[in-house]
N, C-alpha and C. Protein backbone atom coordinates (compact mmCIF):
# COMPACT_ATOMS: atom_id res chain seq x y z
N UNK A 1 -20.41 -19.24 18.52
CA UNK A 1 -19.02 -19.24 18.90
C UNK A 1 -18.89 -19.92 20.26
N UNK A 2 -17.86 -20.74 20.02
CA UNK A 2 -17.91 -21.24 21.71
C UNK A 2 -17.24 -21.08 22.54
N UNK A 3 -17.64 -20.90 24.02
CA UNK A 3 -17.32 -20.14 24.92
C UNK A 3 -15.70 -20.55 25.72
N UNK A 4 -15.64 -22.02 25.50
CA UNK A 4 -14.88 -22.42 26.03
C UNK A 4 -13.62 -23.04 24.54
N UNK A 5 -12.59 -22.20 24.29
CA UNK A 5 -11.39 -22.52 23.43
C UNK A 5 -10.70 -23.45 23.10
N UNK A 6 -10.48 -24.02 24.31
CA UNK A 6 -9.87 -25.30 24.33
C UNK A 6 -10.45 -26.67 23.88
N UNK A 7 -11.68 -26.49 23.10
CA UNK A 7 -11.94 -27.67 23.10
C UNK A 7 -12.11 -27.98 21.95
N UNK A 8 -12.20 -29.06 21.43
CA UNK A 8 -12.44 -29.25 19.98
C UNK A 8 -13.23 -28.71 19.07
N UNK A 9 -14.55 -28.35 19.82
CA UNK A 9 -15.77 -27.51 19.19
C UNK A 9 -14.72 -26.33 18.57
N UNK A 10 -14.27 -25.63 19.31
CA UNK A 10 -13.66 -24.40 19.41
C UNK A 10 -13.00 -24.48 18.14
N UNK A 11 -11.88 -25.66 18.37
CA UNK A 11 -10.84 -25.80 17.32
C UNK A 11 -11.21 -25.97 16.00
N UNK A 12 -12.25 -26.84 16.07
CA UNK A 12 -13.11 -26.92 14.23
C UNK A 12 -13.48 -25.37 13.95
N UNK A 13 -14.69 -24.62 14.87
CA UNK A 13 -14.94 -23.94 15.18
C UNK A 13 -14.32 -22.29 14.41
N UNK A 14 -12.94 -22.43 14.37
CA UNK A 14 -11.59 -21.30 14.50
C UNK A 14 -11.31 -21.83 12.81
N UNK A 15 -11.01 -23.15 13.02
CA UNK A 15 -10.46 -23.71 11.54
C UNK A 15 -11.14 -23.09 10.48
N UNK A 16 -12.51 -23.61 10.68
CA UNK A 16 -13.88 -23.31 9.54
C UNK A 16 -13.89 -21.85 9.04
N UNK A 17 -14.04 -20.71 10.29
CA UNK A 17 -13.97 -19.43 10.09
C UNK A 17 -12.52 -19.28 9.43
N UNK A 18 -11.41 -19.56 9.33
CA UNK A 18 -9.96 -19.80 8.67
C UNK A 18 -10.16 -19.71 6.91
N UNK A 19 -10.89 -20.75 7.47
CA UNK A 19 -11.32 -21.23 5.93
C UNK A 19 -11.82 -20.11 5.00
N UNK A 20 -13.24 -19.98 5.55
CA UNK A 20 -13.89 -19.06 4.89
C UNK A 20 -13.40 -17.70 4.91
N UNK A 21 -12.66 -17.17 5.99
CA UNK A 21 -11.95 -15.70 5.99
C UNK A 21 -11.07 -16.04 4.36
N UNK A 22 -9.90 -17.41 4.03
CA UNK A 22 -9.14 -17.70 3.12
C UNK A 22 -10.41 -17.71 1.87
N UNK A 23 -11.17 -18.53 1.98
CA UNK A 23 -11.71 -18.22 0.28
C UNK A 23 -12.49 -17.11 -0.20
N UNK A 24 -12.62 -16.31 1.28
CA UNK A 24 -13.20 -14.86 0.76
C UNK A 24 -11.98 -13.93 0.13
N UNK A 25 -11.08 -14.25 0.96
CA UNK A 25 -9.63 -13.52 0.40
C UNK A 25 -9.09 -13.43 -0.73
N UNK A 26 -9.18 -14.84 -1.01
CA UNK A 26 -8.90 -15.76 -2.41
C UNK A 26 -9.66 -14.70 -3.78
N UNK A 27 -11.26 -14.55 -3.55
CA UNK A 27 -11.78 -14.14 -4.35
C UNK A 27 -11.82 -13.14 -4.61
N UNK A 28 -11.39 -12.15 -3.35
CA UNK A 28 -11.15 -10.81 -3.68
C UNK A 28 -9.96 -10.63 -4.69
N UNK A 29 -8.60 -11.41 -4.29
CA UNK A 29 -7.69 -10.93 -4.92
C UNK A 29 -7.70 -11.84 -5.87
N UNK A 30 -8.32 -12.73 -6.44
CA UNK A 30 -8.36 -13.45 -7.41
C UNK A 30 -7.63 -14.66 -8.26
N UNK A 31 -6.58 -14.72 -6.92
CA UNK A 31 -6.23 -16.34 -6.92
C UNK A 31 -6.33 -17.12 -5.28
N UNK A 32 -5.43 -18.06 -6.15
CA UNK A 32 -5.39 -19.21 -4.73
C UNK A 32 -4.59 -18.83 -3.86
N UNK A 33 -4.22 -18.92 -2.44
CA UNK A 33 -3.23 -18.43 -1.84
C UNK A 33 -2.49 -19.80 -0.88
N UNK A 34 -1.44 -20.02 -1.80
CA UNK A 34 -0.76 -21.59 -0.86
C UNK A 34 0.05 -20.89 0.16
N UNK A 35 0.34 -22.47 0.65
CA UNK A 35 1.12 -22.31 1.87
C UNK A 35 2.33 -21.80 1.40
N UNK A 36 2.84 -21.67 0.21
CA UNK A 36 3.98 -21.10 -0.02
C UNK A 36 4.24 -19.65 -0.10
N UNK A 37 2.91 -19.19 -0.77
CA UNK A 37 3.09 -17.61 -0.42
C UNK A 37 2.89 -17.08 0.84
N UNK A 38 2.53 -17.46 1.87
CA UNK A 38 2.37 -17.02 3.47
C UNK A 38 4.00 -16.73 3.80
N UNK A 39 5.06 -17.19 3.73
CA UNK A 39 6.30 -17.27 3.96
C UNK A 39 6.79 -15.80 3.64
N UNK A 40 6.57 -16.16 2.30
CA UNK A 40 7.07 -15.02 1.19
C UNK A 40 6.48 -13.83 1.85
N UNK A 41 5.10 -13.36 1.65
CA UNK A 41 4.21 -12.61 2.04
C UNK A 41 5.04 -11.52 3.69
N UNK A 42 5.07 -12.66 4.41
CA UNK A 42 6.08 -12.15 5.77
C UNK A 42 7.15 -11.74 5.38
N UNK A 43 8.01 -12.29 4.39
CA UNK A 43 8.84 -11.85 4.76
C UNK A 43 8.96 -10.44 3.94
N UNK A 44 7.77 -10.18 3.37
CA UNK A 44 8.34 -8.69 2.04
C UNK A 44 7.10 -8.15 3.00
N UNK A 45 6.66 -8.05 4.19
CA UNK A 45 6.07 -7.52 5.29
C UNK A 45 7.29 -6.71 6.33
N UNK A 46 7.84 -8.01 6.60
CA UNK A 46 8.65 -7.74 7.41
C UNK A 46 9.91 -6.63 7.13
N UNK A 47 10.15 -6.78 5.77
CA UNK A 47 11.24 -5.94 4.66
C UNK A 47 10.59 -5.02 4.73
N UNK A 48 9.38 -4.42 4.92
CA UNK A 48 8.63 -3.40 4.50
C UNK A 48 8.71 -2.55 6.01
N UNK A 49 8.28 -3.39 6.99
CA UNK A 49 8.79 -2.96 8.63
C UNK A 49 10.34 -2.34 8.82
N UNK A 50 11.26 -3.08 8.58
CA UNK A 50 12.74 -2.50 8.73
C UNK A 50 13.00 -1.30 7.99
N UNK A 51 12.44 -1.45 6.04
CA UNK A 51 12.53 -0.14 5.97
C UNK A 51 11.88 1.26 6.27
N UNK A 52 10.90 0.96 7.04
CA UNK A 52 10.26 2.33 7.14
C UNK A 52 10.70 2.64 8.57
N UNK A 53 11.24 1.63 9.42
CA UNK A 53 12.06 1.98 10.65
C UNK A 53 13.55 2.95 9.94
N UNK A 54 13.73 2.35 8.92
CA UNK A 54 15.27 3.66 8.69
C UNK A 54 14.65 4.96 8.17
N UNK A 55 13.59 4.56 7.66
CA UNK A 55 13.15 5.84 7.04
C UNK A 55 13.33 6.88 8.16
N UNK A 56 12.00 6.23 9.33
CA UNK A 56 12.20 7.22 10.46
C UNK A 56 13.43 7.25 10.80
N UNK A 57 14.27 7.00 10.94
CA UNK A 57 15.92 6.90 11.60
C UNK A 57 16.39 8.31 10.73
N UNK A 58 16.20 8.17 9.66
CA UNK A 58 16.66 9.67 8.99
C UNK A 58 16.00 10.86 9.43
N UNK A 59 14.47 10.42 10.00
CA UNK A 59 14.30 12.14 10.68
C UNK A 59 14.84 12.06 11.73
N UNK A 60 15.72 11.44 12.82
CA UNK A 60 15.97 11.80 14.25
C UNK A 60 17.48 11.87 13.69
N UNK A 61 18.56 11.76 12.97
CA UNK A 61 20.05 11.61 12.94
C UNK A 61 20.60 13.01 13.24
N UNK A 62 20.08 14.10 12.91
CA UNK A 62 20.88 15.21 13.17
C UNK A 62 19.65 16.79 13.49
N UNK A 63 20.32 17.66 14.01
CA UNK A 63 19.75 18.55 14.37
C UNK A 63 18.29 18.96 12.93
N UNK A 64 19.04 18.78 11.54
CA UNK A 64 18.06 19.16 10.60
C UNK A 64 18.50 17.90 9.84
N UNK A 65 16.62 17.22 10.34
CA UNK A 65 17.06 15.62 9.69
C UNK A 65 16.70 15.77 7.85
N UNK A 66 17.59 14.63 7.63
CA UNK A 66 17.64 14.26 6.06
C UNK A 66 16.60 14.40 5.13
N UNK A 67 15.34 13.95 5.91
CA UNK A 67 14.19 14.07 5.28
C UNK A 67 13.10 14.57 5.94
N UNK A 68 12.44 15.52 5.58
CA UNK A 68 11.13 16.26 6.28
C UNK A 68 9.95 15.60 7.18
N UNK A 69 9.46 15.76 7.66
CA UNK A 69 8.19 15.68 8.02
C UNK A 69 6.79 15.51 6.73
N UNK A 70 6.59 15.94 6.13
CA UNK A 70 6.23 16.12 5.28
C UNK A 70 6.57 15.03 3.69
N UNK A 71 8.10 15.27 4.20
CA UNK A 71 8.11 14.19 2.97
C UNK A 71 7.82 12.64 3.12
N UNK A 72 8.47 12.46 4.69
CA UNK A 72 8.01 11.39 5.33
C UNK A 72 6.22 10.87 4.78
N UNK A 73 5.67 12.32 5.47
CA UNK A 73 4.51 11.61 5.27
C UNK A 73 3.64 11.26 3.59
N UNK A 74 5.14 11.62 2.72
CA UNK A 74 4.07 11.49 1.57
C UNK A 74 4.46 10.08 1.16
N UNK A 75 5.97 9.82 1.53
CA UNK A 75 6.13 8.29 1.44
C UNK A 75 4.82 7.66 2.09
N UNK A 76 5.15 7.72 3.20
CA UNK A 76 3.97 6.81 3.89
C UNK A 76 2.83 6.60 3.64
N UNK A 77 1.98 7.63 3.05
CA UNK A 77 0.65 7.66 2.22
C UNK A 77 0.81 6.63 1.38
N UNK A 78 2.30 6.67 -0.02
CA UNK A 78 2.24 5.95 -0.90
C UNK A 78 2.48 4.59 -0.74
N UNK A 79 3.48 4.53 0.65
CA UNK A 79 3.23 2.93 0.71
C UNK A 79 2.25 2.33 1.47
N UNK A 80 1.32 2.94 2.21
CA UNK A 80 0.13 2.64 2.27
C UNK A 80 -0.58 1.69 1.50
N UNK A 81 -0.82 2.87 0.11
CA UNK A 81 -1.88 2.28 -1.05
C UNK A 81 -1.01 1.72 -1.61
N UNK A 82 -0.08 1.18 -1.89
CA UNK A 82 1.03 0.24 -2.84
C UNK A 82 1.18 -1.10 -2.63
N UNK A 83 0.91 -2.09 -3.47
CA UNK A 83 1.83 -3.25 -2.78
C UNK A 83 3.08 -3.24 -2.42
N UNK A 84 2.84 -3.82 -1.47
CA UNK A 84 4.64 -3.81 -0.23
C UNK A 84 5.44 -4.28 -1.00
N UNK A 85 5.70 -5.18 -2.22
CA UNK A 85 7.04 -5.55 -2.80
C UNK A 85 7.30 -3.95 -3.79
N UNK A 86 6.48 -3.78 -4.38
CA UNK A 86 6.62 -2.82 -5.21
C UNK A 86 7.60 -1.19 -4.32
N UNK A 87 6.46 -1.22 -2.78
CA UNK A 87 6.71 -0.26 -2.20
C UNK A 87 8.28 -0.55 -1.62
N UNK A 88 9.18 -2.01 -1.80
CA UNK A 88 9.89 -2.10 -0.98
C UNK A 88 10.81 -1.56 -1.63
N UNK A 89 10.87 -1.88 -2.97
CA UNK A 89 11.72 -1.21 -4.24
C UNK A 89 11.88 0.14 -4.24
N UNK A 90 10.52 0.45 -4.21
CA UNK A 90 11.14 2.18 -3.98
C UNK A 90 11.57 2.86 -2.41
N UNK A 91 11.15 1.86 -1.40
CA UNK A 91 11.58 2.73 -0.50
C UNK A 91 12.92 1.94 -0.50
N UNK A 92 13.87 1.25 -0.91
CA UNK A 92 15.17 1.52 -0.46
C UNK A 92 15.98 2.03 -1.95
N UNK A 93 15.41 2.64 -2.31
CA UNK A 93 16.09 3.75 -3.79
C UNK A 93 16.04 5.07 -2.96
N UNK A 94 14.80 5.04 -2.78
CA UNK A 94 14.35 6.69 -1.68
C UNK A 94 15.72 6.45 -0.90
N UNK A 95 15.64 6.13 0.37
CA UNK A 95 16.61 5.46 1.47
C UNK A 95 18.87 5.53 0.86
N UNK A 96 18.40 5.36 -0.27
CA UNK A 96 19.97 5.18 -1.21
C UNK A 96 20.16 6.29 -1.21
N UNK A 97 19.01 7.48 -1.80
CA UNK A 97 19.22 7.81 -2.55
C UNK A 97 19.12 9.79 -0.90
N UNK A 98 18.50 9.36 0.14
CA UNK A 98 18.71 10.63 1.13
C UNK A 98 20.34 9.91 1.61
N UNK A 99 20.45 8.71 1.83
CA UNK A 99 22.02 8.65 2.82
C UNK A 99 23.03 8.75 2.19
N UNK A 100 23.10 8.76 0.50
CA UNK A 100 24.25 8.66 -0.16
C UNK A 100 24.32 10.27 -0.17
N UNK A 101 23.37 11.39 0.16
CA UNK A 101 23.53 12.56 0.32
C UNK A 101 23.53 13.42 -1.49
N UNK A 102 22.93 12.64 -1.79
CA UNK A 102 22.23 13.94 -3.06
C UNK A 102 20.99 14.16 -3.69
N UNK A 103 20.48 14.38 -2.39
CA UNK A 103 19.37 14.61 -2.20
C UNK A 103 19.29 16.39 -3.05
């Protein structure tokens, strides 16, 4: 690894390891991964960030929040182990389904 970043060594260096981090990735999950899904990928990341920020928003809204402690944490377990598009689906049904209040 070389010591000094800035320099081209470095930059091949960073690329190469890029590389190989991508076709180890590749093979785990068992396709190719283009530049088109990186976009996508962020942004059902990022969808996945906002909703679990409301999630928490429902335990702080009132003296006895909407949703438990507990229940919180069983969401969170499940979107853990879930893929995030899948998990994004259910967490804004969950989310519909404590603020529309029939719970």
């Amino acid at each position: 690894m070389p010591h000094n970043a800035r320099t081209n060594l470095a930059q091949r260096f960073y690329m190469q390891e890029l590389q190989i981090f991508k076709q180890r990735l590749e093979k785990y999950i068992g396709h190719e991964i283009t530049n088109e899904d990186i976009p996508d990928a962020i942004d059902i990341y990022n969808e996945n960030r906002q909703l679990l920020r409301e999630l928490y928003d429902l335990r702080g809204l009132e003296d006895y929040p909407l949703i438990s402690g507990r229940e919180t944490g069983g969401v969170l377990y499940w979107v853990n182990a879930s893929p995030k598009d899948k998990a994004n689906e259910t967490l804004k049904a969950c989310l519909y389904f404590e603020i529309k209040g029939t719970r």
